[in-house]
C-alpha atoms as a PDB file:
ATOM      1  CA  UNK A   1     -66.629  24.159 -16.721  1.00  0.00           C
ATOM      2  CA  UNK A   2     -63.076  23.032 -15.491  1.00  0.00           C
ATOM      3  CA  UNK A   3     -64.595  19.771 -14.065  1.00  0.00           C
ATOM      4  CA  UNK A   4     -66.361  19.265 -17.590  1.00  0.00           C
ATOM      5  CA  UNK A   5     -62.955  19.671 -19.496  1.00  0.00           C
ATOM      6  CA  UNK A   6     -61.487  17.320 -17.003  1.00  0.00           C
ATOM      7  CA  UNK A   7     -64.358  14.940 -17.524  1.00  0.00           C
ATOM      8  CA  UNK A   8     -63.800  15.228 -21.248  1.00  0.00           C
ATOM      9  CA  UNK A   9     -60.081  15.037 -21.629  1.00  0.00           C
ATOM     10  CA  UNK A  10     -60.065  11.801 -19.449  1.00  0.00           C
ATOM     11  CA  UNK A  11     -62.716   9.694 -21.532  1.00  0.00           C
ATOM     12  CA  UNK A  12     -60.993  11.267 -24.835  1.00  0.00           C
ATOM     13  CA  UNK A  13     -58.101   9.467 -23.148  1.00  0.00           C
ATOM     14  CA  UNK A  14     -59.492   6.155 -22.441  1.00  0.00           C
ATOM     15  CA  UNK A  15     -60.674   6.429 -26.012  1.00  0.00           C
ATOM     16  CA  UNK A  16     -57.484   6.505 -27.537  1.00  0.00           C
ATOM     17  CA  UNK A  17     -56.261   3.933 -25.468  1.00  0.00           C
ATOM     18  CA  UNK A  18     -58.617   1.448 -26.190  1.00  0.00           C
ATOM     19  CA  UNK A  19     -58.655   2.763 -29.835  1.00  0.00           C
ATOM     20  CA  UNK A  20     -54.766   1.621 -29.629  1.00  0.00           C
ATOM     21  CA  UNK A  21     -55.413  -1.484 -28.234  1.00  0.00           C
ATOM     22  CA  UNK A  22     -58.062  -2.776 -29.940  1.00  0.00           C
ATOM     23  CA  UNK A  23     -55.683  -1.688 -33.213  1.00  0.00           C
ATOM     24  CA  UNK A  24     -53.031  -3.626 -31.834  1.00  0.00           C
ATOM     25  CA  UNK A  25     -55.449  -6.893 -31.518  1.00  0.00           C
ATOM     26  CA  UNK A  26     -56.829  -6.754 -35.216  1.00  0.00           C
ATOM     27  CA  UNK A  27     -53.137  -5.843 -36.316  1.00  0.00           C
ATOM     28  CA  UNK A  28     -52.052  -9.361 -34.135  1.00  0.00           C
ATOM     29  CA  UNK A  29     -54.266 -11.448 -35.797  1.00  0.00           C
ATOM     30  CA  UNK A  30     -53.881 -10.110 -39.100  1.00  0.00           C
ATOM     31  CA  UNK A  31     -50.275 -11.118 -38.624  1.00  0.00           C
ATOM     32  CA  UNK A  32     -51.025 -14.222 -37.329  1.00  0.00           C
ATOM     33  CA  UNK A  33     -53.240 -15.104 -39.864  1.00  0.00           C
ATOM     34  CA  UNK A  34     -51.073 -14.582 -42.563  1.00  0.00           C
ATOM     35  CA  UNK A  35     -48.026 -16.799 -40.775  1.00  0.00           C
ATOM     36  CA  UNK A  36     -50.689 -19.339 -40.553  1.00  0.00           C
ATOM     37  CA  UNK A  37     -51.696 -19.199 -44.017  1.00  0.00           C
ATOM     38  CA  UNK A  38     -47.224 -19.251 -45.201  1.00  0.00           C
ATOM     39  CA  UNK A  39     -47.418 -22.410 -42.891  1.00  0.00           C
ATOM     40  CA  UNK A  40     -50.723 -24.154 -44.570  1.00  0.00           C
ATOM     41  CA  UNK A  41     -48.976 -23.358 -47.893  1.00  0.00           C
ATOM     42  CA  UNK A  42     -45.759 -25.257 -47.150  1.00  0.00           C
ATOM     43  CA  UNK A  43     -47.481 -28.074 -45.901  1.00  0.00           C
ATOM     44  CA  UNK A  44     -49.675 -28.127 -49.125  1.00  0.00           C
ATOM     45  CA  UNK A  45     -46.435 -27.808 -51.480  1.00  0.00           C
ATOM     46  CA  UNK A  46     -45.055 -30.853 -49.293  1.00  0.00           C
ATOM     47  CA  UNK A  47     -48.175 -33.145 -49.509  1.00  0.00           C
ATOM     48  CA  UNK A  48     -48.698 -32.484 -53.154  1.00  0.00           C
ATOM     49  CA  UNK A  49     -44.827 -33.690 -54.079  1.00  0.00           C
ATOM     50  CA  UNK A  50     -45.443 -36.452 -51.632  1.00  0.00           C
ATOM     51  CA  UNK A  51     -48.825 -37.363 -53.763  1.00  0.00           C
ATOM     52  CA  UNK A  52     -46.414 -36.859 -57.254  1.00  0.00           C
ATOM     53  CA  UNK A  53     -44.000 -39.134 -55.882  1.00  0.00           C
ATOM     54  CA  UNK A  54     -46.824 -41.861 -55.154  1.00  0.00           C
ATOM     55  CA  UNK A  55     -48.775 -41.553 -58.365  1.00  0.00           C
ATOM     56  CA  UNK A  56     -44.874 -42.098 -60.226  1.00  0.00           C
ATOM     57  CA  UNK A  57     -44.257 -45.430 -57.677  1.00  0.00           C
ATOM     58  CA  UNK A  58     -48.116 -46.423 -58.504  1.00  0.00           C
ATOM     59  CA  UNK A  59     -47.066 -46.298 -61.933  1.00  0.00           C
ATOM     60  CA  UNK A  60     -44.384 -48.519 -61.965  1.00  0.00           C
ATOM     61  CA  UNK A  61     -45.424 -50.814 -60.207  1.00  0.00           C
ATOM     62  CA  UNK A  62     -48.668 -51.202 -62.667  1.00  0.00           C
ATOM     63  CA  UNK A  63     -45.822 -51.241 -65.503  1.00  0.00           C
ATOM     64  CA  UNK A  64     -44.518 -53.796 -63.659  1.00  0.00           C
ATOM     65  CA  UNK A  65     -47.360 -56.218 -62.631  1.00  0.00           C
ATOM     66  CA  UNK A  66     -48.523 -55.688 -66.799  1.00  0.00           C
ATOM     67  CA  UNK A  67     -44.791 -56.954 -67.771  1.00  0.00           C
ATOM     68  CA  UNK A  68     -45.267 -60.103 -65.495  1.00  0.00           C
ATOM     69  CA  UNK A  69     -48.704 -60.608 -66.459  1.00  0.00           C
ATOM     70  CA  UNK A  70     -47.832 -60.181 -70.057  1.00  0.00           C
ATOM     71  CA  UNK A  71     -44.779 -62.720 -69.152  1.00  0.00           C
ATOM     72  CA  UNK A  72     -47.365 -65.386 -67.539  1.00  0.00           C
ATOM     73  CA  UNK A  73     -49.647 -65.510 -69.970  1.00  0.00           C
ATOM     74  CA  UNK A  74     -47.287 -65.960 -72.618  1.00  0.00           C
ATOM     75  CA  UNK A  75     -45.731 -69.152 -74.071  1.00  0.00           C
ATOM     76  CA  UNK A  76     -41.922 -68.445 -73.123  1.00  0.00           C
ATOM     77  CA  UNK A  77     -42.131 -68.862 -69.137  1.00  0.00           C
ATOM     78  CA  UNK A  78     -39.686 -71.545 -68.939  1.00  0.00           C
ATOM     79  CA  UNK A  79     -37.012 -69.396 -71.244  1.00  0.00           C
ATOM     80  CA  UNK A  80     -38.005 -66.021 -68.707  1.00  0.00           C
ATOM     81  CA  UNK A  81     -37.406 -68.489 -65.409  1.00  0.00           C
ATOM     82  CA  UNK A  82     -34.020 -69.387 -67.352  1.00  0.00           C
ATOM     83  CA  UNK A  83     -32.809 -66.260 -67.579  1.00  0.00           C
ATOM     84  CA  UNK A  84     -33.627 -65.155 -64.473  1.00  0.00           C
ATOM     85  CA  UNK A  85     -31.804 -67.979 -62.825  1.00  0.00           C
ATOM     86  CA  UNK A  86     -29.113 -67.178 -64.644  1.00  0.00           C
ATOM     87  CA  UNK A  87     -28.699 -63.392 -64.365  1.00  0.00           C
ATOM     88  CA  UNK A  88     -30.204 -62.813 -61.169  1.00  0.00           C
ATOM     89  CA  UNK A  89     -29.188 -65.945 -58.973  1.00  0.00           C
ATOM     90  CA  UNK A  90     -25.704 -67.206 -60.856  1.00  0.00           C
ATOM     91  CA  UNK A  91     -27.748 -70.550 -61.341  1.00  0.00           C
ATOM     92  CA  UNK A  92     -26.472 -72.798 -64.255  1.00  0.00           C
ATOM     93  CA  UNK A  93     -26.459 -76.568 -66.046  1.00  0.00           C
ATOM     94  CA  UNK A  94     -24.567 -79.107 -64.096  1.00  0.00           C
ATOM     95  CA  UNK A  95     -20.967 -79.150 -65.721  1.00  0.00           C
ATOM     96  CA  UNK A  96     -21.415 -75.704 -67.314  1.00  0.00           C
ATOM     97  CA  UNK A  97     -19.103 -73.262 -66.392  1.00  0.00           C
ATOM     98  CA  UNK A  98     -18.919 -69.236 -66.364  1.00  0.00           C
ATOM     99  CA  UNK A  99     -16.420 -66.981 -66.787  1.00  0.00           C
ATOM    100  CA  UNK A 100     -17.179 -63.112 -66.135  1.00  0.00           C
ATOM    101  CA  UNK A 101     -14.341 -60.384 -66.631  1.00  0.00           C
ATOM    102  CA  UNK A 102     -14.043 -58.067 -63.868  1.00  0.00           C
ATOM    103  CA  UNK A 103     -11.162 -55.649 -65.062  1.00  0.00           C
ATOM    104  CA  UNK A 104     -11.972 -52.698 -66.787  1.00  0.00           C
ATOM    105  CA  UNK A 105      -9.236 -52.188 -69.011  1.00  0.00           C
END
């Protein structure tokens, strides 16, 4: 009877220990799991402003290429040309000359 008891309380033992660990492992990757799924998230949030930001450059540059179009195929190329010249490069007629203020007050 005392070798039975001994029997018993050392499997009852080995029981609880792998009881424990096998606790432990499902606890470990529950844990890990849900650090990996906090990670997948932030990389999600940081991809979809990354897509926002694209879709807003994609638009401008479509607002853009219609404004040029629109300038193209309309009549007043030479006057646009002008005025870029002008604004953009400092271009002007021969003997014309410009005069800009530069203080503020």
């Amino acid at each position: 009877m005392n070798n039975e008891m001994e029997y018993y309380g050392e499997n009852t033992k080995k029981r609880t220990l792998s009881h424990y660990i096998i606790l432990l492992a499902i606890l470990l990757l529950i844990v890990y799991a849900i650090i990996m799924w906090i990670s997948q998230r932030a990389r999600v949030d940081e991809l979809e402003a990354q897509n926002k930001e694209i879709k807003e450059q994609i638009t401008l540059s479509q607002q853009q290429c219609d404004e040029y179009n629109r300038i193209l195929s309309s009549d007043d190329q030479d006057a646009y040309m002008e005025r870029i010249a002008i604004e953009k490069y400092g271009y002007g007629y021969p003997g014309e000359h410009r005069y800009y203020f530069t203080s503020k007050e």
